[in-house]
N, C-alpha and C. Protein backbone atom coordinates (compact mmCIF):
# COMPACT_ATOMS: atom_id res chain seq x y z
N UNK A 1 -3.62 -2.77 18.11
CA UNK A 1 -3.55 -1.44 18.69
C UNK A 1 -4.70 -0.59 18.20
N UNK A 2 -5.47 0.13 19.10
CA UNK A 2 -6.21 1.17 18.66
C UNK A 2 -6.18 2.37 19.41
N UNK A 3 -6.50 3.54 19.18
CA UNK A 3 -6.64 4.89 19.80
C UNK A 3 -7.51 5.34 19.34
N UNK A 4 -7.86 7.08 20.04
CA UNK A 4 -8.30 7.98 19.16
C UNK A 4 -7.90 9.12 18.47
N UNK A 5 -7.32 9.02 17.77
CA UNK A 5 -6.24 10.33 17.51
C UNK A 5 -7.16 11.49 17.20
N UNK A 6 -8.35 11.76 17.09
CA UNK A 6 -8.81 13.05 17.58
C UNK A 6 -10.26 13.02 17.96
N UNK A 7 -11.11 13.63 18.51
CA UNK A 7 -12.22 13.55 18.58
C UNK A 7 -13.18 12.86 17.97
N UNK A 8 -13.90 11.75 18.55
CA UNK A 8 -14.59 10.62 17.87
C UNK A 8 -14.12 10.44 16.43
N UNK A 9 -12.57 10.21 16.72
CA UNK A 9 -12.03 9.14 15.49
C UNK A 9 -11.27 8.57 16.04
N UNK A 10 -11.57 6.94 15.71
CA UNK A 10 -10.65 5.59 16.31
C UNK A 10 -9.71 5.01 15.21
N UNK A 11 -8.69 5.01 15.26
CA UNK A 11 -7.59 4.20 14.42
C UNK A 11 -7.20 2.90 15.23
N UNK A 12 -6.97 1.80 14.43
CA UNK A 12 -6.57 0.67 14.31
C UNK A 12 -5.46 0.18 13.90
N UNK A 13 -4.54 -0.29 13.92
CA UNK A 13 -3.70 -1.15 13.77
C UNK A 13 -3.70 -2.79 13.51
N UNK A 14 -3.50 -3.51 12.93
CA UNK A 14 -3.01 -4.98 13.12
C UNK A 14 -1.78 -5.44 12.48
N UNK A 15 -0.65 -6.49 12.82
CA UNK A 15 -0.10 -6.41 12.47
C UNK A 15 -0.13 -8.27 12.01
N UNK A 16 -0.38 -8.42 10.87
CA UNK A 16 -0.65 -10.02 10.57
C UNK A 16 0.65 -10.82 10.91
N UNK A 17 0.32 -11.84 11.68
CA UNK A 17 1.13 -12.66 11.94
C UNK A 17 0.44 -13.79 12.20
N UNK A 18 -1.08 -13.96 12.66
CA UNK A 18 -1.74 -15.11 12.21
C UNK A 18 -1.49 -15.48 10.71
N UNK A 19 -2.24 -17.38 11.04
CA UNK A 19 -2.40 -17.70 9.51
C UNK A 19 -3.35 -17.96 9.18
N UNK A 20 -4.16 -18.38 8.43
CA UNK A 20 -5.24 -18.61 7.96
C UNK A 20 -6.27 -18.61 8.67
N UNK A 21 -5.84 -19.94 8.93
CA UNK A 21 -7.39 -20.40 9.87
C UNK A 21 -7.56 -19.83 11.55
N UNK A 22 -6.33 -19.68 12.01
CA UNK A 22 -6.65 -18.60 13.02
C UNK A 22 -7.34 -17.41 12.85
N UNK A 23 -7.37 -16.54 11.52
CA UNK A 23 -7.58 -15.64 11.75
C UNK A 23 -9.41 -15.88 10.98
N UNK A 24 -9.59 -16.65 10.58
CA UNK A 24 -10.84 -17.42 10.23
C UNK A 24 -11.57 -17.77 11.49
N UNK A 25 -10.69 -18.75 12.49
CA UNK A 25 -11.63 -18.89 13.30
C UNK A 25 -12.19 -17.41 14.96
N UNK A 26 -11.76 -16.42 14.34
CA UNK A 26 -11.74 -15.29 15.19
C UNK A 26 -12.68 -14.34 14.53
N UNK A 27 -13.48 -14.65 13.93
CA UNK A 27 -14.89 -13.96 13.00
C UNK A 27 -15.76 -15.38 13.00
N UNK A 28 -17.39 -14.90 13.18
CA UNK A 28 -18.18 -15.41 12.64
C UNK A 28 -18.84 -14.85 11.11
N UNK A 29 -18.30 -15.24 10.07
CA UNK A 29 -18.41 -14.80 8.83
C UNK A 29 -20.10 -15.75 8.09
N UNK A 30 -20.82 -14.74 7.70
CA UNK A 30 -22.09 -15.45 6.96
C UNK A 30 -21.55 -15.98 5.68
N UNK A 31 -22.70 -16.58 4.79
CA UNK A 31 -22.71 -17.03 3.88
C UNK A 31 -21.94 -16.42 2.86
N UNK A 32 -22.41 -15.17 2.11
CA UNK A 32 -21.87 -14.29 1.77
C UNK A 32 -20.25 -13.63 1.83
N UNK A 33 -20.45 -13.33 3.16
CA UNK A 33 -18.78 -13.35 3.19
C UNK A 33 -18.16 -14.60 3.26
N UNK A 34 -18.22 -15.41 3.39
CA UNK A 34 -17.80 -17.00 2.55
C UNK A 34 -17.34 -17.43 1.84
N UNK A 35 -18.31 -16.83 0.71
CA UNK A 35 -18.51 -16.40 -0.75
C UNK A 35 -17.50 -15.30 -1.63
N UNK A 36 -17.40 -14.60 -0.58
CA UNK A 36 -16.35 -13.00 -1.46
C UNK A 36 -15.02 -13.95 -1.06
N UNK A 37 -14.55 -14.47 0.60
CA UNK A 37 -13.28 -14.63 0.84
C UNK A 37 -12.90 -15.84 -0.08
N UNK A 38 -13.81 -17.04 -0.39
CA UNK A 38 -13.50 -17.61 -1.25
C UNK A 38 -13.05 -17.17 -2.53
N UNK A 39 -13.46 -16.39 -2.97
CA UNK A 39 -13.29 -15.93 -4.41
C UNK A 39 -11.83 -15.39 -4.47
N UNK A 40 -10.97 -14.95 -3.45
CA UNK A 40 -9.79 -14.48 -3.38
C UNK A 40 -8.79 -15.87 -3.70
N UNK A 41 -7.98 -15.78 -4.89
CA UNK A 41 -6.63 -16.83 -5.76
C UNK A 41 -5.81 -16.63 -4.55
N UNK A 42 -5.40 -15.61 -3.99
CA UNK A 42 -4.07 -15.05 -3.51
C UNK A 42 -4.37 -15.12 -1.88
N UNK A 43 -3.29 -15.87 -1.42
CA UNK A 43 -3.33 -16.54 -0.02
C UNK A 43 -3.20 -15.15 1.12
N UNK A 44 -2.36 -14.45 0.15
CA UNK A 44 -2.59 -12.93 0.92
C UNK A 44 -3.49 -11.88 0.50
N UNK A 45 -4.06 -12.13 -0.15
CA UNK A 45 -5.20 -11.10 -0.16
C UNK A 45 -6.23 -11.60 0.98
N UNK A 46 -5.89 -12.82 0.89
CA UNK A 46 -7.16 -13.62 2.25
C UNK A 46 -7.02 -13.57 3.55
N UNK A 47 -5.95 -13.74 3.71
CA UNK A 47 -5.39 -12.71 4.75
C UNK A 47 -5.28 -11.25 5.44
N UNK A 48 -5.33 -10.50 4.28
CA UNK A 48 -5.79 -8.84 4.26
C UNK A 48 -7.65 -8.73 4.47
N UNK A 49 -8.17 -9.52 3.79
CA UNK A 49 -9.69 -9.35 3.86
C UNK A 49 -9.45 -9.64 5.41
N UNK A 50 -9.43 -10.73 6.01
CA UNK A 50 -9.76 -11.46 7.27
C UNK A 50 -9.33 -10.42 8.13
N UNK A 51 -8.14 -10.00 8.58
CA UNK A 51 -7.69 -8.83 9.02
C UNK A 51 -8.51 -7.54 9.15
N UNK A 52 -8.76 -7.40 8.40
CA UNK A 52 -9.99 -6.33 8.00
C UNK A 52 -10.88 -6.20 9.23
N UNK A 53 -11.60 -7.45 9.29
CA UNK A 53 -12.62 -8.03 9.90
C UNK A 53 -12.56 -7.88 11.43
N UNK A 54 -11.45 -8.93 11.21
CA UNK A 54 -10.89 -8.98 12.56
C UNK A 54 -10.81 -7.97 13.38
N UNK A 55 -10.22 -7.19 12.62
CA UNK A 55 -9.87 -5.55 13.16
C UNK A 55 -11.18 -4.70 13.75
N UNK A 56 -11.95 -4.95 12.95
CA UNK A 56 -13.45 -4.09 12.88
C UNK A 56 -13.76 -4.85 13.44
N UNK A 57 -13.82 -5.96 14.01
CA UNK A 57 -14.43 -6.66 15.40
C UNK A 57 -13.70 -5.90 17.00
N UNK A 58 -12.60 -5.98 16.81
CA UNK A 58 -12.20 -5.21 17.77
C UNK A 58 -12.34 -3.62 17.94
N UNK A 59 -12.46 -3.28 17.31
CA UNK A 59 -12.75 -1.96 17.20
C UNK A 59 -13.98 -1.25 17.56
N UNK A 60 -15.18 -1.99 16.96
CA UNK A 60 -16.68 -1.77 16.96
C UNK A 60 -17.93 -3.01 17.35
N UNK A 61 -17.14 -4.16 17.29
CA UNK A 61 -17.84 -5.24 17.81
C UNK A 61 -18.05 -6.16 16.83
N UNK A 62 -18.42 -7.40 17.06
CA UNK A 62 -18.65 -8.07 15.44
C UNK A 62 -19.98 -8.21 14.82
N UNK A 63 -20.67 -7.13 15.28
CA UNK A 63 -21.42 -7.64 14.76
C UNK A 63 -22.35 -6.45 13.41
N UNK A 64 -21.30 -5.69 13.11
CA UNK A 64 -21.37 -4.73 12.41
C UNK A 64 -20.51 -5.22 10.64
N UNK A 65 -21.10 -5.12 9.79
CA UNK A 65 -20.23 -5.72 8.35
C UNK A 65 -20.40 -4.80 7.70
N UNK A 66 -19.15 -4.62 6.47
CA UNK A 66 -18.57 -4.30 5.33
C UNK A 66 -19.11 -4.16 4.38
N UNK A 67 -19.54 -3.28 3.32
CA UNK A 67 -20.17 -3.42 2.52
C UNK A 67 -19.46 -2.14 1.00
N UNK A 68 -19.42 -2.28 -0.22
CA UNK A 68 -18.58 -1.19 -0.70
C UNK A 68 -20.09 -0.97 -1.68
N UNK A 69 -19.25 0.13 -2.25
CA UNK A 69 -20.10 0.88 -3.03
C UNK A 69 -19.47 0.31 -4.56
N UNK A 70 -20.76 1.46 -5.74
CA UNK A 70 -19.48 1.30 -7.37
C UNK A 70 -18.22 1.50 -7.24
N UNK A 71 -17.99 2.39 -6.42
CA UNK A 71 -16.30 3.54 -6.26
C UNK A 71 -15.23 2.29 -5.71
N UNK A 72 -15.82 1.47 -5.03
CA UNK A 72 -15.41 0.33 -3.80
C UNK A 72 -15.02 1.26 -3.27
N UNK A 73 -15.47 2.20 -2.42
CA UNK A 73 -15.30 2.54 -0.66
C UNK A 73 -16.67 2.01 -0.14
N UNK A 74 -15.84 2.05 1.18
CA UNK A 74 -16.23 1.03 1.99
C UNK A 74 -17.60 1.75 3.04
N UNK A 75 -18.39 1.28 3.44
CA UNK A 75 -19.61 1.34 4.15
C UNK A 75 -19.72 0.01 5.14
N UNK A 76 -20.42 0.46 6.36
CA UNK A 76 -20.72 -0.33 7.23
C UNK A 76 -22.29 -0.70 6.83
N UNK A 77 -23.04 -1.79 7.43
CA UNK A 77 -24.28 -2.26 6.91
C UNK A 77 -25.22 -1.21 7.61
N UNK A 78 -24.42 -0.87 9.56
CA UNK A 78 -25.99 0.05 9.74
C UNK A 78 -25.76 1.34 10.24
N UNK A 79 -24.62 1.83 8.96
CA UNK A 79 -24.25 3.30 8.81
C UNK A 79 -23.99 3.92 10.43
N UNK A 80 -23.52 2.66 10.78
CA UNK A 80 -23.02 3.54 12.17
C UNK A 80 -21.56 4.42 12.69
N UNK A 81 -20.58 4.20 11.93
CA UNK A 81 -19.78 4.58 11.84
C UNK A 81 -19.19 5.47 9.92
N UNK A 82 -18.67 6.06 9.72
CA UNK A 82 -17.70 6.53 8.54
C UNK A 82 -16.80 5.64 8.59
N UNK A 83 -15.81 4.84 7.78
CA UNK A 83 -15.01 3.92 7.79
C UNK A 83 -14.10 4.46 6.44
N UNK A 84 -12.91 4.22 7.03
CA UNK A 84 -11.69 4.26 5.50
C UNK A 84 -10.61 2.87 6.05
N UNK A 85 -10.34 2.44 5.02
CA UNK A 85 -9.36 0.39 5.38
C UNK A 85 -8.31 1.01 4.62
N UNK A 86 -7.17 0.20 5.20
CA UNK A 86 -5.83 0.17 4.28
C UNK A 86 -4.72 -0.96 4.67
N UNK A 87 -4.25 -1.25 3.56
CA UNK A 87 -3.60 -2.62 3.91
C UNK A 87 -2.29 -2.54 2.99
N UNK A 88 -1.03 -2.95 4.00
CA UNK A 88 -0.08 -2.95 2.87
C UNK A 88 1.45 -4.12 3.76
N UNK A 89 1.61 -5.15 3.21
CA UNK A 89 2.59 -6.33 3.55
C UNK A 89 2.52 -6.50 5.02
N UNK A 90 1.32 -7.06 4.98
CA UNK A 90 1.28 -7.63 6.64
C UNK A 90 0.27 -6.45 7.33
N UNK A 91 0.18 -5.61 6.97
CA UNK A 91 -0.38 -4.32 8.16
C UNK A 91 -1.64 -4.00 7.90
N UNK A 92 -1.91 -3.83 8.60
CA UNK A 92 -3.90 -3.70 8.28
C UNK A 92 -4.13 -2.65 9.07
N UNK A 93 -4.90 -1.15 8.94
CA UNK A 93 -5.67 -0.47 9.47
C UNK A 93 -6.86 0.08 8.80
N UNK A 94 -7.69 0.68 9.83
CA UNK A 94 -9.09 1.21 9.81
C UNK A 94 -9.10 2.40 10.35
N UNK A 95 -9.61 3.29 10.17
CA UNK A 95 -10.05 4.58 10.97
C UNK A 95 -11.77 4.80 10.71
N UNK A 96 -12.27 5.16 12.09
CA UNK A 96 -13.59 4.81 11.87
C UNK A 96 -14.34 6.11 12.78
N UNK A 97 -15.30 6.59 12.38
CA UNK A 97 -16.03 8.02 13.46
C UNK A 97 -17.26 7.75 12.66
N UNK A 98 -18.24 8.47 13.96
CA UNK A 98 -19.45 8.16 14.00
C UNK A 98 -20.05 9.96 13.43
N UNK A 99 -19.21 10.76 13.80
CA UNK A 99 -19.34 12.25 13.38
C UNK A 99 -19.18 12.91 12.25
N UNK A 100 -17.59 12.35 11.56
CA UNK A 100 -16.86 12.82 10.33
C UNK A 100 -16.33 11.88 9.36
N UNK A 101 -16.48 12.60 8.41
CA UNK A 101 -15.76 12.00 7.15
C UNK A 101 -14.17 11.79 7.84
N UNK A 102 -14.03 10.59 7.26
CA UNK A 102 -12.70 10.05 7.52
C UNK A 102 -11.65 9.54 6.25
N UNK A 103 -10.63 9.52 6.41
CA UNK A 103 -9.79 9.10 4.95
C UNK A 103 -8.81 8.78 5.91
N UNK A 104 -7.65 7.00 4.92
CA UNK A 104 -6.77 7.00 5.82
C UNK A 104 -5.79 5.83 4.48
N UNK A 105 -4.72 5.82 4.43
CA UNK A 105 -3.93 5.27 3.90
C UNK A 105 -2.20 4.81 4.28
N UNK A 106 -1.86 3.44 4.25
CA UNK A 106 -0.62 2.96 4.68
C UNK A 106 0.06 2.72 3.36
N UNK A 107 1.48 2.78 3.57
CA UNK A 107 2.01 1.86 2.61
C UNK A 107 3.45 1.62 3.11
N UNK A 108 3.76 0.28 3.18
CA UNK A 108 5.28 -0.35 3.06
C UNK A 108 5.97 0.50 2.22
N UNK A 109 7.20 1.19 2.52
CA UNK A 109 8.13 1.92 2.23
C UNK A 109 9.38 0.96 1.82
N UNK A 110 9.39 0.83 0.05
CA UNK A 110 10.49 0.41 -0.55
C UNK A 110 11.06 1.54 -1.44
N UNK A 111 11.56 1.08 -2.45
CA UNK A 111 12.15 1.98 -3.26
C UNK A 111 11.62 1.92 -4.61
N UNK A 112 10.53 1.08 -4.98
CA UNK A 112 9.81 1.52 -5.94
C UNK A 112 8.67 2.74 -6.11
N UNK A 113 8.94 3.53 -5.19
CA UNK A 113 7.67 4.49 -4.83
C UNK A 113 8.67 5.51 -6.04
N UNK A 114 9.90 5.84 -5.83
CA UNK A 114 10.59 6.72 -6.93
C UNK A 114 10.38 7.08 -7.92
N UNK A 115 10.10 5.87 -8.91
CA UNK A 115 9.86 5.74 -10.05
C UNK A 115 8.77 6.88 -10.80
N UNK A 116 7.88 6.54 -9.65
CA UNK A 116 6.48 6.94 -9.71
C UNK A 116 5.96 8.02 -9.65
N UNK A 117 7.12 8.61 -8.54
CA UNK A 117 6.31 10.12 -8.14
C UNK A 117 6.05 11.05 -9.53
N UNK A 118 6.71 10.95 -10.19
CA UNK A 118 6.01 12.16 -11.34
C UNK A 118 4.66 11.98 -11.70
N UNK A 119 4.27 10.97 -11.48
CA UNK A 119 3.34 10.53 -12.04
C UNK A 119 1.67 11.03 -11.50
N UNK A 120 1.87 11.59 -9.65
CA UNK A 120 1.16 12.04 -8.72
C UNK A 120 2.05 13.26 -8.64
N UNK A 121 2.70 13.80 -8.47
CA UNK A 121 3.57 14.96 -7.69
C UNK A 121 3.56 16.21 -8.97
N UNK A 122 2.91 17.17 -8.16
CA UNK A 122 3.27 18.20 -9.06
C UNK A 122 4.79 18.62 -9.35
N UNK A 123 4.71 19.60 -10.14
CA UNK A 123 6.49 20.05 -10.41
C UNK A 123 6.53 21.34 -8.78
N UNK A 124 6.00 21.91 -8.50
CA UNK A 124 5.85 22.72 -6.68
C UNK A 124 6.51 21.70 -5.86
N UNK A 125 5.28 20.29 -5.35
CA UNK A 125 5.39 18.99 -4.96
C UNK A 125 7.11 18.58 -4.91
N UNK A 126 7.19 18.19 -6.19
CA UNK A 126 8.58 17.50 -6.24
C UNK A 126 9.44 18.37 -6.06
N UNK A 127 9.66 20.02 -6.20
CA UNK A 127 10.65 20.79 -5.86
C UNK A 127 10.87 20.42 -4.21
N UNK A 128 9.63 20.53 -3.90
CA UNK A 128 9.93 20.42 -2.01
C UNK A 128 10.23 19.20 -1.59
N UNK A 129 10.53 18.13 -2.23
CA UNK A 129 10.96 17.11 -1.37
C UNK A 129 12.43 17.23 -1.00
N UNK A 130 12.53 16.90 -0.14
CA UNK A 130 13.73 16.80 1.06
C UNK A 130 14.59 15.84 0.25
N UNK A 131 16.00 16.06 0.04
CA UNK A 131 16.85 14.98 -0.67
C UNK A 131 17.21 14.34 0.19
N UNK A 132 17.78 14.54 1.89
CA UNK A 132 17.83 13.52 2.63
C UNK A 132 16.87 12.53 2.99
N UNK A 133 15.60 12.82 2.88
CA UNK A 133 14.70 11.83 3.37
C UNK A 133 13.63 11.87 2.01
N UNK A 134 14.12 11.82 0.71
CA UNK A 134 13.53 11.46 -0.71
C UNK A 134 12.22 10.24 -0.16
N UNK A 135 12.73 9.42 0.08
CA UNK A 135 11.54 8.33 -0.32
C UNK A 135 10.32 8.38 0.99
N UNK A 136 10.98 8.53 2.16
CA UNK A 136 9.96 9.08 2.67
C UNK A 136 8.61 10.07 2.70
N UNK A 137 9.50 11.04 2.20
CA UNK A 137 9.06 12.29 1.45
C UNK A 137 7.78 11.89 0.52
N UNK A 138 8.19 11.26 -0.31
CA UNK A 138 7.32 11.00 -1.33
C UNK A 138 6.60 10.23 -0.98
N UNK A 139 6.63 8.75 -0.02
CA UNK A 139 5.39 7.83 0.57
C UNK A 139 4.72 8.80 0.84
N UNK A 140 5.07 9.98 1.88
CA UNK A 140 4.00 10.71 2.98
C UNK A 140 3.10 11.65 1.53
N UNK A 141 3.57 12.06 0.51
CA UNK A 141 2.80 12.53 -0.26
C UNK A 141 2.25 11.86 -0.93
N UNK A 142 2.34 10.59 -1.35
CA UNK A 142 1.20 9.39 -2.03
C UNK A 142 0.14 8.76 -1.36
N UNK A 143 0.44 8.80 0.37
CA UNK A 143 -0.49 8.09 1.22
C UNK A 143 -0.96 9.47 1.45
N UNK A 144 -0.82 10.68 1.24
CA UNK A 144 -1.69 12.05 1.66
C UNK A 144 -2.76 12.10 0.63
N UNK A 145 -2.18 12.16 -0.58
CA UNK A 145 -3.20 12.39 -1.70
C UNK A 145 -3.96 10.92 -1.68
N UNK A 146 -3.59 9.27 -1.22
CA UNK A 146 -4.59 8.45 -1.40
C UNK A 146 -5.18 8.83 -0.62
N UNK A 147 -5.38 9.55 0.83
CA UNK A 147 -6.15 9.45 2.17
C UNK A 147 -7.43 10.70 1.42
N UNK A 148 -7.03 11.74 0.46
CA UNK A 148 -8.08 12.25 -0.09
C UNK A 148 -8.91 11.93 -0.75
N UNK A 149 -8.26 11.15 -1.48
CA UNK A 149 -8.66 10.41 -2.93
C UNK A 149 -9.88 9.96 -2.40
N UNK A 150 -9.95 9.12 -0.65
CA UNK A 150 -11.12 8.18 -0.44
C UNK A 150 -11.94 9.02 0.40
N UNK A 151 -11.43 10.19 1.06
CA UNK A 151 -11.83 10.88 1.92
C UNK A 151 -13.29 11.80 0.86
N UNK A 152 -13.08 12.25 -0.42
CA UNK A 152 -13.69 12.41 -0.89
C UNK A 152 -14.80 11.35 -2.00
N UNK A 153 -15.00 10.16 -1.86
CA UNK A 153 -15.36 8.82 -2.09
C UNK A 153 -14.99 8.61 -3.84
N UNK A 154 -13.65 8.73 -4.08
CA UNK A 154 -12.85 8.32 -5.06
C UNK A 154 -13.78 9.11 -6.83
N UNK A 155 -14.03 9.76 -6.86
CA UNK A 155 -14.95 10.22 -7.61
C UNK A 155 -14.15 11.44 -8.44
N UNK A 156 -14.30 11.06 -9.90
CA UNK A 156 -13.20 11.64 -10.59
C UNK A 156 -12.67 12.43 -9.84
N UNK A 157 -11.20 11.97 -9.51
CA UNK A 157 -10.13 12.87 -9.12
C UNK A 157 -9.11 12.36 -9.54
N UNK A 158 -8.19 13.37 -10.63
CA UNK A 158 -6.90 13.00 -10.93
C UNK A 158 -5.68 13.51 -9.64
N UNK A 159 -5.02 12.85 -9.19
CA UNK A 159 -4.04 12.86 -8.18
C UNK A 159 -2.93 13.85 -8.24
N UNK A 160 -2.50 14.01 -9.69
CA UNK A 160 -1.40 14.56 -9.58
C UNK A 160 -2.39 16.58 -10.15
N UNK A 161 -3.11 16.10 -10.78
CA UNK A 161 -3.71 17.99 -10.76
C UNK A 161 -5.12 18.12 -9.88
N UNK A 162 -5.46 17.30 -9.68
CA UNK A 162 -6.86 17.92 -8.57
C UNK A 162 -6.62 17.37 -7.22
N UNK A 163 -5.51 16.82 -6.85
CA UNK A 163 -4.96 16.62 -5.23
C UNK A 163 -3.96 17.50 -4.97
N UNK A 164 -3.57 18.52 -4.37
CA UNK A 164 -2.22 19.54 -4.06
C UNK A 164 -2.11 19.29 -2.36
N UNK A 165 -0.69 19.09 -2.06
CA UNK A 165 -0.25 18.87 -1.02
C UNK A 165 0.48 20.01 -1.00
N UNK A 166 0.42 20.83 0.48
CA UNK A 166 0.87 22.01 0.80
C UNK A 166 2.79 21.83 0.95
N UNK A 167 3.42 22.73 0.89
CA UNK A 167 5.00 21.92 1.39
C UNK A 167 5.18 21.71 2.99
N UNK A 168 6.03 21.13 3.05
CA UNK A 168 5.57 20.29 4.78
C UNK A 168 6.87 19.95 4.45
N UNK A 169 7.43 19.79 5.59
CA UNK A 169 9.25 19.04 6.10
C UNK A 169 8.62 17.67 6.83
N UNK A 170 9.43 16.88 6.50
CA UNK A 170 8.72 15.47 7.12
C UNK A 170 9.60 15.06 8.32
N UNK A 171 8.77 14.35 8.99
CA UNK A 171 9.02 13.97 10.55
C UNK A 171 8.58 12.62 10.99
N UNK A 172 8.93 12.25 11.79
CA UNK A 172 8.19 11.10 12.28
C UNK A 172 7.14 11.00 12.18
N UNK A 173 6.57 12.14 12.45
CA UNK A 173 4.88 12.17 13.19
C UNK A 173 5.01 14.20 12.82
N UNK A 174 3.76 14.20 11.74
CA UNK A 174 3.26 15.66 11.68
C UNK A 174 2.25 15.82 10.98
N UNK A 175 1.53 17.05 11.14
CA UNK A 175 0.68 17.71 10.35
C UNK A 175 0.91 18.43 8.97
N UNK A 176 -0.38 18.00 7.98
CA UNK A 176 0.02 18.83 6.76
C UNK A 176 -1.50 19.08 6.32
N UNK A 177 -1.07 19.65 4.98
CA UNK A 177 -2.24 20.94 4.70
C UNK A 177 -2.70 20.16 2.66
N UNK A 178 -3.74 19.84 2.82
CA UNK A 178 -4.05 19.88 1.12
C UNK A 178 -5.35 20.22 0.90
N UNK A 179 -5.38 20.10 -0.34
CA UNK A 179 -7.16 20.43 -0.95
C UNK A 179 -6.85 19.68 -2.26
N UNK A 180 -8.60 19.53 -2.43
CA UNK A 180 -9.11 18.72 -3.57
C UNK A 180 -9.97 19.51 -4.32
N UNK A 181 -9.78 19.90 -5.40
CA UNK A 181 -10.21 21.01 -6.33
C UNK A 181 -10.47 20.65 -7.61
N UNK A 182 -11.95 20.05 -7.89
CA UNK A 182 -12.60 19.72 -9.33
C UNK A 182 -13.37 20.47 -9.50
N UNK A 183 -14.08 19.94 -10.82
CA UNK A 183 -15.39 20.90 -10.79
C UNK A 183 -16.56 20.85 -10.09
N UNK A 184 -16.70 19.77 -9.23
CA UNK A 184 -17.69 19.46 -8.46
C UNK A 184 -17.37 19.48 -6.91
N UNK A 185 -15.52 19.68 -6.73
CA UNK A 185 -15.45 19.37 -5.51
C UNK A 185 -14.11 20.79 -5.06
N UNK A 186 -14.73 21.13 -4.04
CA UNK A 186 -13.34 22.72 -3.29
C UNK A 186 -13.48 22.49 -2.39
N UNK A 187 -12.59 21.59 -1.68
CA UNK A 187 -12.44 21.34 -0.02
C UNK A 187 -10.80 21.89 0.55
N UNK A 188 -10.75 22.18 1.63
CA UNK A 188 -9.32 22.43 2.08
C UNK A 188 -9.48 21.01 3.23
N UNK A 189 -8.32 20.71 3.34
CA UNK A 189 -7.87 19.61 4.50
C UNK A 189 -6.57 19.35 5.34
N UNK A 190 -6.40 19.13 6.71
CA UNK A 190 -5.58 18.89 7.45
C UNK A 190 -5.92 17.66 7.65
N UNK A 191 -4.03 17.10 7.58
CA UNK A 191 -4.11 15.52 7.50
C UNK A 191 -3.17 15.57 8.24
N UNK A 192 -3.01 13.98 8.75
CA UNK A 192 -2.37 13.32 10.19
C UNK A 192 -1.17 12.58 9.67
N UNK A 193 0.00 12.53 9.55
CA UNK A 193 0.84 11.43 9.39
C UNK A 193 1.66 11.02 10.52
N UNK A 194 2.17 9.73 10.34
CA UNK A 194 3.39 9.19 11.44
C UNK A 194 4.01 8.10 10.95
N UNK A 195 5.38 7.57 11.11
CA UNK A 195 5.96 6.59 10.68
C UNK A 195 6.30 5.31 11.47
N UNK A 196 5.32 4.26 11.21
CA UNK A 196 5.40 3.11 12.57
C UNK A 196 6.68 2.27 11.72
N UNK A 197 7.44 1.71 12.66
CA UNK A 197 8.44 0.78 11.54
C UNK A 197 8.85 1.12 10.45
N UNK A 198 8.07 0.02 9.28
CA UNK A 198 8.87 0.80 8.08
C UNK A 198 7.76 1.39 7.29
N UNK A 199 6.71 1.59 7.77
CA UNK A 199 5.05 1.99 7.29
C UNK A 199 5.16 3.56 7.26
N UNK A 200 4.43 4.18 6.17
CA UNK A 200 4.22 5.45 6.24
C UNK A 200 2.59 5.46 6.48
N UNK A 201 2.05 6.26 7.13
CA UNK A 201 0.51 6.25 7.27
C UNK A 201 0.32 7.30 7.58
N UNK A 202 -1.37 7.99 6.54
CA UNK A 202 -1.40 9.25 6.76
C UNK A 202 -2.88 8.91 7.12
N UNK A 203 -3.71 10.26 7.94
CA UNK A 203 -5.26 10.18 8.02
C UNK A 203 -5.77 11.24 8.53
N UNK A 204 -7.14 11.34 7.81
CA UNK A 204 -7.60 12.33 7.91
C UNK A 204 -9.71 12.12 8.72
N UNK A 205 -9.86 13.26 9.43
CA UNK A 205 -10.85 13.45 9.70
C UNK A 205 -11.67 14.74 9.88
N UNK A 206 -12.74 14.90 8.71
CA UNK A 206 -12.93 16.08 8.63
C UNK A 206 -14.76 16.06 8.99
């Protein structure tokens, strides 16, 4: 699946259900990338890379590649697009624009996200979460603050004091409000969320 959910920005979808070598033989991969997918132990991480690919073949053509930085965010080879990847149990997306900074983050919705939230969530943050829809609540604020985290190219930012998520009631599908506030960085941002299945996914294009 792909769209544009706003002005020259394309989102992606995949949903892995190939296996290996199908999804191997649906890229022409160089030497190099050869080389990185080999290096992956874990039968699903090789899977998530390939996906990747795959995806960004459909999306932009294949003949455009991947490349990360120190931070590991991600870059295309001939800077033709802004690119943000996210991958979480089977699901693979991309959001990609040729105009704007982009940020975008998924995650499989279990019940270990709980544990955690203090750990990202201010004490504001955690007052406003919704007790009927707790874990939701809290995915859409972990995939908000990761979609900044990369949106601003991962560069000291602590999550739980230099990411603030505005309060927002959660929905299937809505808009919300944050900023990223260091000493090097004062941005305000409107971000995109929606809930496919059991996936929370948020994204941004600024």
């Amino acid at each position: 699946m792909k769209k544009y959910v706003q002005d020259d920005c394309l989102l992606g979808l995949w949903k892995i259900t190939e296996d290996f070598f199908t999804l191997y033989d649906m890229l022409d991969l160089n030497s190099d990338e050869i080389r990185t997918l080999n290096s992956f132990k874990s039968y699903s991480r090789k899977l998530e890379w390939l996906s990747v690919r795959v995806l960004l073949t459909e999306m932009v053509g294949p003949d455009i590649k991947i490349y990360y930085n120190g931070n590991r965010k991600p870059f295309l080879t001939d800077k033709s697009f802004h690119i943000s990847i996210s991958h979480s149990n089977r699901l693979t997306s991309i959001i990609v624009s040729r105009k704007h900074r982009v940020g975008l983050d998924l995650e499989y919705v279990s019940s270990k996200i709980a544990s955690l939230a203090g750990k990202f969530l201010t004490a504001p943050e955690e007052e406003a979460i919704s007790s009927r829809f707790r874990r939701y609540h809290i995915y859409i604020y972990w995939c908000a603050k990761e979609t900044l985290y990369k949106i601003c190219d991962k560069h000291n930012i602590n999550f739980r004091e230099d990411i603030i998520i505005d309060p927002f009631i959660p929905e299937k599908r809505g808009t919300l409000t944050g900023k990223v506030h260091t000493d090097a960085i004062k941005e305000d941002f409107v971000l995109h969320y929606f809930k496919y299945q059991n996936y929370t996914i948020v994204w941004c294009c600024k």
